[in-house]
C-alpha atoms as a PDB file:
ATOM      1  CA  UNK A   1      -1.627  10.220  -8.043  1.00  0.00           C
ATOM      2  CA  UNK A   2      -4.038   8.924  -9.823  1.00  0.00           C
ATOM      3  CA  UNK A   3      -8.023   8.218  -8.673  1.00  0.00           C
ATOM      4  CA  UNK A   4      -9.050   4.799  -8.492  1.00  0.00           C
ATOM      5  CA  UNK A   5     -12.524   5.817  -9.127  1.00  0.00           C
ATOM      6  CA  UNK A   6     -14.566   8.148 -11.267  1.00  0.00           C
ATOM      7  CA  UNK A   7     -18.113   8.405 -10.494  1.00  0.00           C
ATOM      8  CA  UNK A   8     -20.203   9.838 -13.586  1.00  0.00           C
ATOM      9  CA  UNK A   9     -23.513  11.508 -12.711  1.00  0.00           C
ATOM     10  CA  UNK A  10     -26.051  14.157 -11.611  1.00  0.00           C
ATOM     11  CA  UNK A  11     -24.565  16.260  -7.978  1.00  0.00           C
ATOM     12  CA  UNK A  12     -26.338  14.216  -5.708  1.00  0.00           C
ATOM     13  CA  UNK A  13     -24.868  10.688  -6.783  1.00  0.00           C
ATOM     14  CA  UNK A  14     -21.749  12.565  -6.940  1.00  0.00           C
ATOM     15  CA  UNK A  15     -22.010  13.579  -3.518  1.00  0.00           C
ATOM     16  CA  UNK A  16     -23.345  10.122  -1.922  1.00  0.00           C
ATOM     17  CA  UNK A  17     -20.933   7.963  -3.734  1.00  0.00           C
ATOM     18  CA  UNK A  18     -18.024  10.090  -3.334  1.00  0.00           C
ATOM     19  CA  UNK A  19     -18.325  10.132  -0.180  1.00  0.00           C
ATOM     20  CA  UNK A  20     -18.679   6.743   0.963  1.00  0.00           C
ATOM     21  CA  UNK A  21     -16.201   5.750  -1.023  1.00  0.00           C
ATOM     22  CA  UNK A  22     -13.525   8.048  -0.329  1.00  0.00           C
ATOM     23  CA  UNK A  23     -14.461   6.910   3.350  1.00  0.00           C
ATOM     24  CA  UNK A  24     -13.250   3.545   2.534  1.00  0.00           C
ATOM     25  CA  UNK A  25      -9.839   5.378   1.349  1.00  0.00           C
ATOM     26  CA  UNK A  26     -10.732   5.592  -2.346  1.00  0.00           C
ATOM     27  CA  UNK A  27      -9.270   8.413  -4.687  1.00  0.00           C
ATOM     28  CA  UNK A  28     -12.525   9.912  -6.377  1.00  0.00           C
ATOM     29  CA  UNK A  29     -12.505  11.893  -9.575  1.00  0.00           C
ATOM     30  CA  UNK A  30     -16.400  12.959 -10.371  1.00  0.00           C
ATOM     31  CA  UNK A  31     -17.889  14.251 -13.571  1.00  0.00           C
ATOM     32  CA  UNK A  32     -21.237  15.686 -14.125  1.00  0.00           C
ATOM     33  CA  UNK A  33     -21.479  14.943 -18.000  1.00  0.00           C
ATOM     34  CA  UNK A  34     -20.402  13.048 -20.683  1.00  0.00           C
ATOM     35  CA  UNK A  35     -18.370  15.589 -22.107  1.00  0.00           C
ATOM     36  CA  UNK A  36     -16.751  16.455 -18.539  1.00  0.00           C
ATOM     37  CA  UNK A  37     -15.486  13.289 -18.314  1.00  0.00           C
ATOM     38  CA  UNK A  38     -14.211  13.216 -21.974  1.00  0.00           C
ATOM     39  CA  UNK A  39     -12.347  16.470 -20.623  1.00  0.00           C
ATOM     40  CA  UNK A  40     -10.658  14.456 -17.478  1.00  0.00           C
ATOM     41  CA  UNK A  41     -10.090  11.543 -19.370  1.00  0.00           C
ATOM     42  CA  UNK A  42      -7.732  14.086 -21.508  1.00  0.00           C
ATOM     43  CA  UNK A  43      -5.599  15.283 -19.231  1.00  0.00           C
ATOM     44  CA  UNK A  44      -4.336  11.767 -18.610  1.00  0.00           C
ATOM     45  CA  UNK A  45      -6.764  10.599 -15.414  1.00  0.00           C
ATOM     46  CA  UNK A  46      -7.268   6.982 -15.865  1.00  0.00           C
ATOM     47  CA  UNK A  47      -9.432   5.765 -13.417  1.00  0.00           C
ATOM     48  CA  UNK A  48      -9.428   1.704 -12.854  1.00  0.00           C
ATOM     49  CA  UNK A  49     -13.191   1.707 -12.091  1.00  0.00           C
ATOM     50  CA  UNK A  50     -16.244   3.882 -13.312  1.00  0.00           C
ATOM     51  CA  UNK A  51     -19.326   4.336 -11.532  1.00  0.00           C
ATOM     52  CA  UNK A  52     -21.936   5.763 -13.955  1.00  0.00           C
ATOM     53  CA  UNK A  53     -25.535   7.204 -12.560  1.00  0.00           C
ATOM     54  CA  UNK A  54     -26.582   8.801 -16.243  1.00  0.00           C
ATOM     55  CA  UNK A  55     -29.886   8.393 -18.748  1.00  0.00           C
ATOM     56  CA  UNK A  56     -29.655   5.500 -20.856  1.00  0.00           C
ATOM     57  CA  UNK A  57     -29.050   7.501 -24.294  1.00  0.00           C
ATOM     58  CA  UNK A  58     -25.624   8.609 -22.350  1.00  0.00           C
ATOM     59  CA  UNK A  59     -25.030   4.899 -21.256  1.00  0.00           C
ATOM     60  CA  UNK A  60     -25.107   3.750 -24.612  1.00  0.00           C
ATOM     61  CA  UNK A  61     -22.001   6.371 -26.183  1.00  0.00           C
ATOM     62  CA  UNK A  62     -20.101   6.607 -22.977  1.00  0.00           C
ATOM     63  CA  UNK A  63     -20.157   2.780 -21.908  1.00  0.00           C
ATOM     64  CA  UNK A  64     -18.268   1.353 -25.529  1.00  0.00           C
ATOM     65  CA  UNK A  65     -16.320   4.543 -25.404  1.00  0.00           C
ATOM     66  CA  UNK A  66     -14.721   3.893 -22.187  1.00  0.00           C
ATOM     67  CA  UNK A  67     -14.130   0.134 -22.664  1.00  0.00           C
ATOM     68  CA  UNK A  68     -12.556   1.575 -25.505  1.00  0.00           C
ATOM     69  CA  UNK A  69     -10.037   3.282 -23.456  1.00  0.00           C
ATOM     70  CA  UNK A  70      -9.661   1.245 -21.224  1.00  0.00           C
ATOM     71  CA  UNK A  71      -9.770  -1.828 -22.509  1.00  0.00           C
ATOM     72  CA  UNK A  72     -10.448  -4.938 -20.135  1.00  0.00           C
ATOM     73  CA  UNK A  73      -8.812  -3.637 -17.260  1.00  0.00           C
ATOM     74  CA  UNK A  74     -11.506  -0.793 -16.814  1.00  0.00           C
ATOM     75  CA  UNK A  75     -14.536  -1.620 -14.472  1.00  0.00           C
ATOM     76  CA  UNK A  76     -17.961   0.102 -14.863  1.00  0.00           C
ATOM     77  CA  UNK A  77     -20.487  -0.087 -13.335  1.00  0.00           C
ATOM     78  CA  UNK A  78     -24.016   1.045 -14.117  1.00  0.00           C
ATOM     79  CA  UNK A  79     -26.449   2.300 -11.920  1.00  0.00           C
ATOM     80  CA  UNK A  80     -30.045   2.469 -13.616  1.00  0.00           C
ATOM     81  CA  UNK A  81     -33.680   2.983 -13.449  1.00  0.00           C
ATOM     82  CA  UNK A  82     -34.238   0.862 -16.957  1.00  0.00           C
ATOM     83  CA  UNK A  83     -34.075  -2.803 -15.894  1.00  0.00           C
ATOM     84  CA  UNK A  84     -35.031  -3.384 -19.537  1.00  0.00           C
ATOM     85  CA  UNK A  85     -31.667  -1.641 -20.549  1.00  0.00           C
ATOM     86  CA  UNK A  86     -29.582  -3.578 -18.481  1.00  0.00           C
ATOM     87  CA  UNK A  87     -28.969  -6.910 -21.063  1.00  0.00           C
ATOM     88  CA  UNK A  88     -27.756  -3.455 -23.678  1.00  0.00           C
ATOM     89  CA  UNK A  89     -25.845  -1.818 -21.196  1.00  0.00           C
ATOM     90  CA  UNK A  90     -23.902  -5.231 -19.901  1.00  0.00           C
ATOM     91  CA  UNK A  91     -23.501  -5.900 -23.950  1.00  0.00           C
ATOM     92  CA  UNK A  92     -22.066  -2.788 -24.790  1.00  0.00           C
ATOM     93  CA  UNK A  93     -19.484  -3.332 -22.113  1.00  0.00           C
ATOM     94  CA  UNK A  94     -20.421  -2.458 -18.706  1.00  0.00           C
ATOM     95  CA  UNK A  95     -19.733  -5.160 -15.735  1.00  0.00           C
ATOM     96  CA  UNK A  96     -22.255  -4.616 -13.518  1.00  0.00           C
ATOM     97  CA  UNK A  97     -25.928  -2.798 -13.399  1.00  0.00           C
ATOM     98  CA  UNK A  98     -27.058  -2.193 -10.450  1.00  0.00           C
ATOM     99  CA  UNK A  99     -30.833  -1.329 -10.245  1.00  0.00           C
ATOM    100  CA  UNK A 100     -32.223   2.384  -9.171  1.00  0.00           C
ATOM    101  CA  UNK A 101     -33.039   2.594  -6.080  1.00  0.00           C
ATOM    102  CA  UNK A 102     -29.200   1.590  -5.150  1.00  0.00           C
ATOM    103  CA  UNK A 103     -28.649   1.542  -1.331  1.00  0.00           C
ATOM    104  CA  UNK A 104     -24.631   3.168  -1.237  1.00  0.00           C
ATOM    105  CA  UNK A 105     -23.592  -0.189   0.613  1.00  0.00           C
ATOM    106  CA  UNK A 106     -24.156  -1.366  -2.562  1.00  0.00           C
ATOM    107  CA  UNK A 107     -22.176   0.458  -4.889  1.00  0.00           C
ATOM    108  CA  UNK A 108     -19.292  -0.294  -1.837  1.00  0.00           C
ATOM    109  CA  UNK A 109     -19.636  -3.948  -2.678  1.00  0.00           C
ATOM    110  CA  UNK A 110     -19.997  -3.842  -6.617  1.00  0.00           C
ATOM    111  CA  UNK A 111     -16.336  -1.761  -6.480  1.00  0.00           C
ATOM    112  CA  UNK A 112     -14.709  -3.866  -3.754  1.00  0.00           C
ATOM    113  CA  UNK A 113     -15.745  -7.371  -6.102  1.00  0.00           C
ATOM    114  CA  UNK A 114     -14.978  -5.585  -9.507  1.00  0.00           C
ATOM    115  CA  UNK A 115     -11.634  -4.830  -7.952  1.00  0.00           C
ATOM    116  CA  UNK A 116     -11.318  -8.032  -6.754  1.00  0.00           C
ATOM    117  CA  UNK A 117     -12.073 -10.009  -9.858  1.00  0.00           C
ATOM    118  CA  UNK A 118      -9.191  -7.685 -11.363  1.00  0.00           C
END
């Protein structure tokens, strides 16, 4: 079966938003790095929503690379310390940017409209 959500970041993101999420019955797939999640992404996962908690240099090849793949019927959403980055990272093809420090209720409500508004 395939995850509904893959949440992109450093262990403790992946650990916080995991878990909430896959308390709300989501199927998580997690990646620590860009590259592990070009490595997922290769075996065929396909994900209808990405959660990505990553540096802004990462934002800026794995956003376009994932709309990319997954064309208009991928959600991502950004989580961020760089409000000046967020006008790039919604341009380069994110949904939503959600600004660091995100309470995990949040990132709940940012998944359950982006699924909605599929």
């Amino acid at each position: 079966m395939q995850p509904d959500i893959m949440i992109v970041g450093a262990q403790q993101s992946l650990i916080t938003y995991g878990g909430l999420l896959k308390g709300y019955g989501y199927g998580i797939t997690t990646a620590n790095s860009i590259s592990e999640t070009y490595v997922t992404l290769s075996k065929g996962i396909r994900p209808t929503t990405f959660v990505l908690d990553l540096k802004f240099p990462e934002l800026l090849e794995l956003v376009p690379a994932l709309r990319a793949i997954g064309g208009r019927n991928v959600k991502i959403i950004v989580i961020g310390a760089e409000n000046a980055a967020r006008a790039l990272i919604l341009k380069q093809g994110a949904n939503m940017f959600l600004h660091k420090p995100v309470q995990p209720e949040a990132i709940l409500e940012a998944v359950q409209y982006r699924r909605k508004a599929s």
